[in-house]
Protein backbone atom coordinates (compact mmCIF):
# COMPACT_ATOMS: atom_id res chain seq x y z
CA UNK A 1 3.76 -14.22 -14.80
CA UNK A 2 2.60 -12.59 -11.11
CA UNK A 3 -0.85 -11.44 -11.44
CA UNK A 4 -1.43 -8.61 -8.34
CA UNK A 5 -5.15 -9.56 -6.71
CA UNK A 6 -6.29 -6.66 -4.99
CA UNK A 7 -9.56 -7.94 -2.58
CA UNK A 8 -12.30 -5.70 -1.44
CA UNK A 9 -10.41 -2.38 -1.36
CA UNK A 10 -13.79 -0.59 -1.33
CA UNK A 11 -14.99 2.91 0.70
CA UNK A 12 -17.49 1.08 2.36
CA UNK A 13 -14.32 -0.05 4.76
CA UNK A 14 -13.82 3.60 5.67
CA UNK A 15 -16.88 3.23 7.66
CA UNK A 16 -15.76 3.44 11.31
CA UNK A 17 -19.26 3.13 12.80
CA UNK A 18 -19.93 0.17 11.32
CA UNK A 19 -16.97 -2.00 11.36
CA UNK A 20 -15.51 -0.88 14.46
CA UNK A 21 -11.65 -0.32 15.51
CA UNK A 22 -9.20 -1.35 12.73
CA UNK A 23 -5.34 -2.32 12.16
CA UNK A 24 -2.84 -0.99 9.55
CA UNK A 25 -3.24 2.38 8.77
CA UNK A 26 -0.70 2.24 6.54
CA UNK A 27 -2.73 -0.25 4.36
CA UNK A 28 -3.59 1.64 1.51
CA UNK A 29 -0.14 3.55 1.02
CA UNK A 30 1.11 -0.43 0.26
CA UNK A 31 -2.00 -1.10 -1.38
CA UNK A 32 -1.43 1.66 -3.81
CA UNK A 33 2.97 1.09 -4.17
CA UNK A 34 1.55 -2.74 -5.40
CA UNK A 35 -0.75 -1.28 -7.67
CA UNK A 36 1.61 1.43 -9.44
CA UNK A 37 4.29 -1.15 -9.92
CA UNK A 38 2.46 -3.75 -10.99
CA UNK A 39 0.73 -0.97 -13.49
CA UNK A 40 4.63 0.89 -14.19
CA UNK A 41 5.57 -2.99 -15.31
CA UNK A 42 2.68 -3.99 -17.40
CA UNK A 43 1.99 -6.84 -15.23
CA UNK A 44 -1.60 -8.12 -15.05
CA UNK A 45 -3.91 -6.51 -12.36
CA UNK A 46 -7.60 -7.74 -10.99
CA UNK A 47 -10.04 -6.11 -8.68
CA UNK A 48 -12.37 -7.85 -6.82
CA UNK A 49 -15.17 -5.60 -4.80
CA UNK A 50 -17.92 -7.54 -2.19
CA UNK A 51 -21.08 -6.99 -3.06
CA UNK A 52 -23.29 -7.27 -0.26
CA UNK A 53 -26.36 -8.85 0.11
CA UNK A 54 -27.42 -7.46 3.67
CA UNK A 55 -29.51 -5.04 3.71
CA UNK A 56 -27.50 -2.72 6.35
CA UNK A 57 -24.24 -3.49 4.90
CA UNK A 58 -22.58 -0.50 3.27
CA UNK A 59 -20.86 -2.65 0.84
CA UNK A 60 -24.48 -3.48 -0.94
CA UNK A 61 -23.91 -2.42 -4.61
CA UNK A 62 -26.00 1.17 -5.68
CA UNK A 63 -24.11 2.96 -2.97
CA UNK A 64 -21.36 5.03 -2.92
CA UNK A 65 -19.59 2.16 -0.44
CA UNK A 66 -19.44 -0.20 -2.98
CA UNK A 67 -17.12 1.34 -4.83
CA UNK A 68 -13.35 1.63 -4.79
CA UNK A 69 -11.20 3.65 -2.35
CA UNK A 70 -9.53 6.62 -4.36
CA UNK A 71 -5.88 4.71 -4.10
CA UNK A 72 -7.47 2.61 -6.53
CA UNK A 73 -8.38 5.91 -9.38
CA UNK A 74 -6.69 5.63 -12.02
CA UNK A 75 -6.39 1.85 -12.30
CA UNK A 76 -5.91 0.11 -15.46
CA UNK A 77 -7.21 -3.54 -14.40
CA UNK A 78 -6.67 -6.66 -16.41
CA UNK A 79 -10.16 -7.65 -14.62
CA UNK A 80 -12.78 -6.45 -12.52
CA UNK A 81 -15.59 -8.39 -10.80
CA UNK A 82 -17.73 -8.77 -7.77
CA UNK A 83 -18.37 -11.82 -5.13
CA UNK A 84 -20.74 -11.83 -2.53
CA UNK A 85 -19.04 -14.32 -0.75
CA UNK A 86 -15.78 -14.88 1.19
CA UNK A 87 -13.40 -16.19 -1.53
CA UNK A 88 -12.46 -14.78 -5.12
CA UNK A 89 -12.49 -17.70 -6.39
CA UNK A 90 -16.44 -18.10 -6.11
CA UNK A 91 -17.15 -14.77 -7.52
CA UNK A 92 -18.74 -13.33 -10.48
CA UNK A 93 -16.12 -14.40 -13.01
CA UNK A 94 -14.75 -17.99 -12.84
CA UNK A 95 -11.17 -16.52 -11.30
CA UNK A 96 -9.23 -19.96 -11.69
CA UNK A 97 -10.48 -20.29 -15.25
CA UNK A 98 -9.11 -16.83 -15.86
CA UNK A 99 -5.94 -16.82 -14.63
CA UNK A 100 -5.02 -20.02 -16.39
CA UNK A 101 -5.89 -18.78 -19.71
CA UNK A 102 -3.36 -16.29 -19.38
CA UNK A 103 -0.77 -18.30 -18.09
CA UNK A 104 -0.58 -16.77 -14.40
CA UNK A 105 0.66 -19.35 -12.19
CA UNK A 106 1.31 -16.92 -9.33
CA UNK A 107 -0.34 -13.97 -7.25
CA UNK A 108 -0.18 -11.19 -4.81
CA UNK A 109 -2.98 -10.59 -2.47
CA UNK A 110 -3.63 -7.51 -1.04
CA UNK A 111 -6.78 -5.52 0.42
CA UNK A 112 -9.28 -6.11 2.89
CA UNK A 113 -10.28 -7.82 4.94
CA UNK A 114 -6.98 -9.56 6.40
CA UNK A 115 -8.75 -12.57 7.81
CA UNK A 116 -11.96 -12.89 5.83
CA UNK A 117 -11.93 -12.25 2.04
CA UNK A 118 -8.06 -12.09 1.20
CA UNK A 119 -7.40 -15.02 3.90
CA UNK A 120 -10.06 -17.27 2.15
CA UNK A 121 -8.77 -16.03 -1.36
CA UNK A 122 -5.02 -17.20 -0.32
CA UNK A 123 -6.09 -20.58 1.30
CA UNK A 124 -8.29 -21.14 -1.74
CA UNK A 125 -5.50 -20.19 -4.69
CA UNK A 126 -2.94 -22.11 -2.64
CA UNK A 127 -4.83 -25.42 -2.84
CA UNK A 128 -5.45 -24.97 -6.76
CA UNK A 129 -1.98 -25.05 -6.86
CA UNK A 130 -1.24 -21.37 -7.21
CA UNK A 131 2.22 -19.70 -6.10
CA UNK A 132 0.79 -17.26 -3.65
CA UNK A 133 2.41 -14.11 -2.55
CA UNK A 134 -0.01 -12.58 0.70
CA UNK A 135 1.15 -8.81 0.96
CA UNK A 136 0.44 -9.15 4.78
CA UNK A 137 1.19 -5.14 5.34
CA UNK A 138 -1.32 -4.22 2.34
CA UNK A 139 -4.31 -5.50 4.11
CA UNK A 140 -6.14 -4.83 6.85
CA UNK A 141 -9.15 -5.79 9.33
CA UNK A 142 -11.16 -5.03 12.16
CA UNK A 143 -11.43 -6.04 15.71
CA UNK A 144 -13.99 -9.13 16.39
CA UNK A 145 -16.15 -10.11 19.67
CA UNK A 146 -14.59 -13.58 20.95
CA UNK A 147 -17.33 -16.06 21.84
CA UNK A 148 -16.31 -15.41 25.46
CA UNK A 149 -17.35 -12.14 25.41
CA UNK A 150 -13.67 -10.37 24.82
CA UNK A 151 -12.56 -8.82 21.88
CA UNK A 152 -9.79 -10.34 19.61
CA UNK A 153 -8.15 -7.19 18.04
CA UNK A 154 -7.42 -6.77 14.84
CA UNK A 155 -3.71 -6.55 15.38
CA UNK A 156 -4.44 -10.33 16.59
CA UNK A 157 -6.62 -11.07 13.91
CA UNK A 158 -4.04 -10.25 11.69
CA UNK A 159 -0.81 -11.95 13.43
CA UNK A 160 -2.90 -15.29 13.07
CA UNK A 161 -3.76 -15.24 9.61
CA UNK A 162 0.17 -14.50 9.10
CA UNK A 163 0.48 -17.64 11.04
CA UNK A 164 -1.85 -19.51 9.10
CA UNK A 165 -1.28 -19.03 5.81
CA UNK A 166 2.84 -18.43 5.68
CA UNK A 167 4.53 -21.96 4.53
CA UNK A 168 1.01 -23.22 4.33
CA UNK A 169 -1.19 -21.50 1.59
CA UNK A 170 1.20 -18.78 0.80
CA UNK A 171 4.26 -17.05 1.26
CA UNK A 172 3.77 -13.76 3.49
CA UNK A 173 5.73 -10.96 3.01
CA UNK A 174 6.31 -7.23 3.03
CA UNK A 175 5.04 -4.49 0.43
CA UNK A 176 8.54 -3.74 0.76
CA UNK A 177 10.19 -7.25 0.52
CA UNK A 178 7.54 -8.07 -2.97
CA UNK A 179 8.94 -4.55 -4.42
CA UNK A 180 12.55 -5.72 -3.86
């Protein structure tokens, strides 16, 4: 059984100001197709939202960026917890514990963003052993200062983690190609 993992995908992200320039606006069009199928075929469905512990982040829980984007109303999740750091495996709810008790052997990842949360959440599920599924075009991130002073775009950001984690940690793929 394919448990869909859907990372982060919280209104806090809509936030411009704060995160600066981002990739993918097409994100959470694929974000919600994954979610309506997986929901349309019964098939087990977990949210995971950050819950910040800086003081200026607008992902902090008690505000209305903590919660989840509207392509997410309506959901019927399987699970829902919180993490206030990088992976979903070290969250609120013992993740790997969970998905072996119902016999999920396999995932797809999709939210935000591409190169921090989901990336860690794929690397770490792929070294338990997990069949991972990263829904590449369901995610996306924001540009990043490089330490020499440029900026790394989040187009970039996002073409490395592909790079990274395809053959590796996970297999990366298309909203389209996972919805066959």
């Amino acid at each position: 059984m394919t448990a869909l993992i859907l990372i982060d995908v919280q209104r806090g992200f809509s936030d411009e100001q704060f995160w600066g320039p981002r990739n993918n606006p097409g994100a959470e069009a694929n974000i919600k197709a994954l979610l309506d199928a997986w929901q349309q075929r019964r098939l087990p469905v977990v949210l995971v939202h950050h819950d910040s512990v800086h003081a200026d982040s607008p992902l902090r829980p008690g505000q209305s960026g903590n919660d989840f984007m509207p392509e997410l109303d309506g959901a019927r999740p399987d699970l829902v917890f919180g993490k206030k750091v990088n992976s979903a495996f070290l969250g609120d709810v013992d993740l790997d514990a969970w998905l072996k008790t119902h016999g999920i052997t396999s995932f797809v990842l999709a939210g935000i963003q591409t190169n921090f949360c989901c990336e860690t959440t794929a690397r770490t599920g792929g070294n338990l052993g997990y069949d991972v599924t990263f829904a590449l075009d369901a995610t996306f991130t924001f540009d990043l200062p490089a330490l020499d002073g440029t900026t790394v775009t989040a187009d970039e950001l996002s073409h490395v983690t592909a790079a990274n984690l395809h053959n590796q940690f996970a297999t990366v793929r298309s909203t389209q190609e996972i919805l066959g």
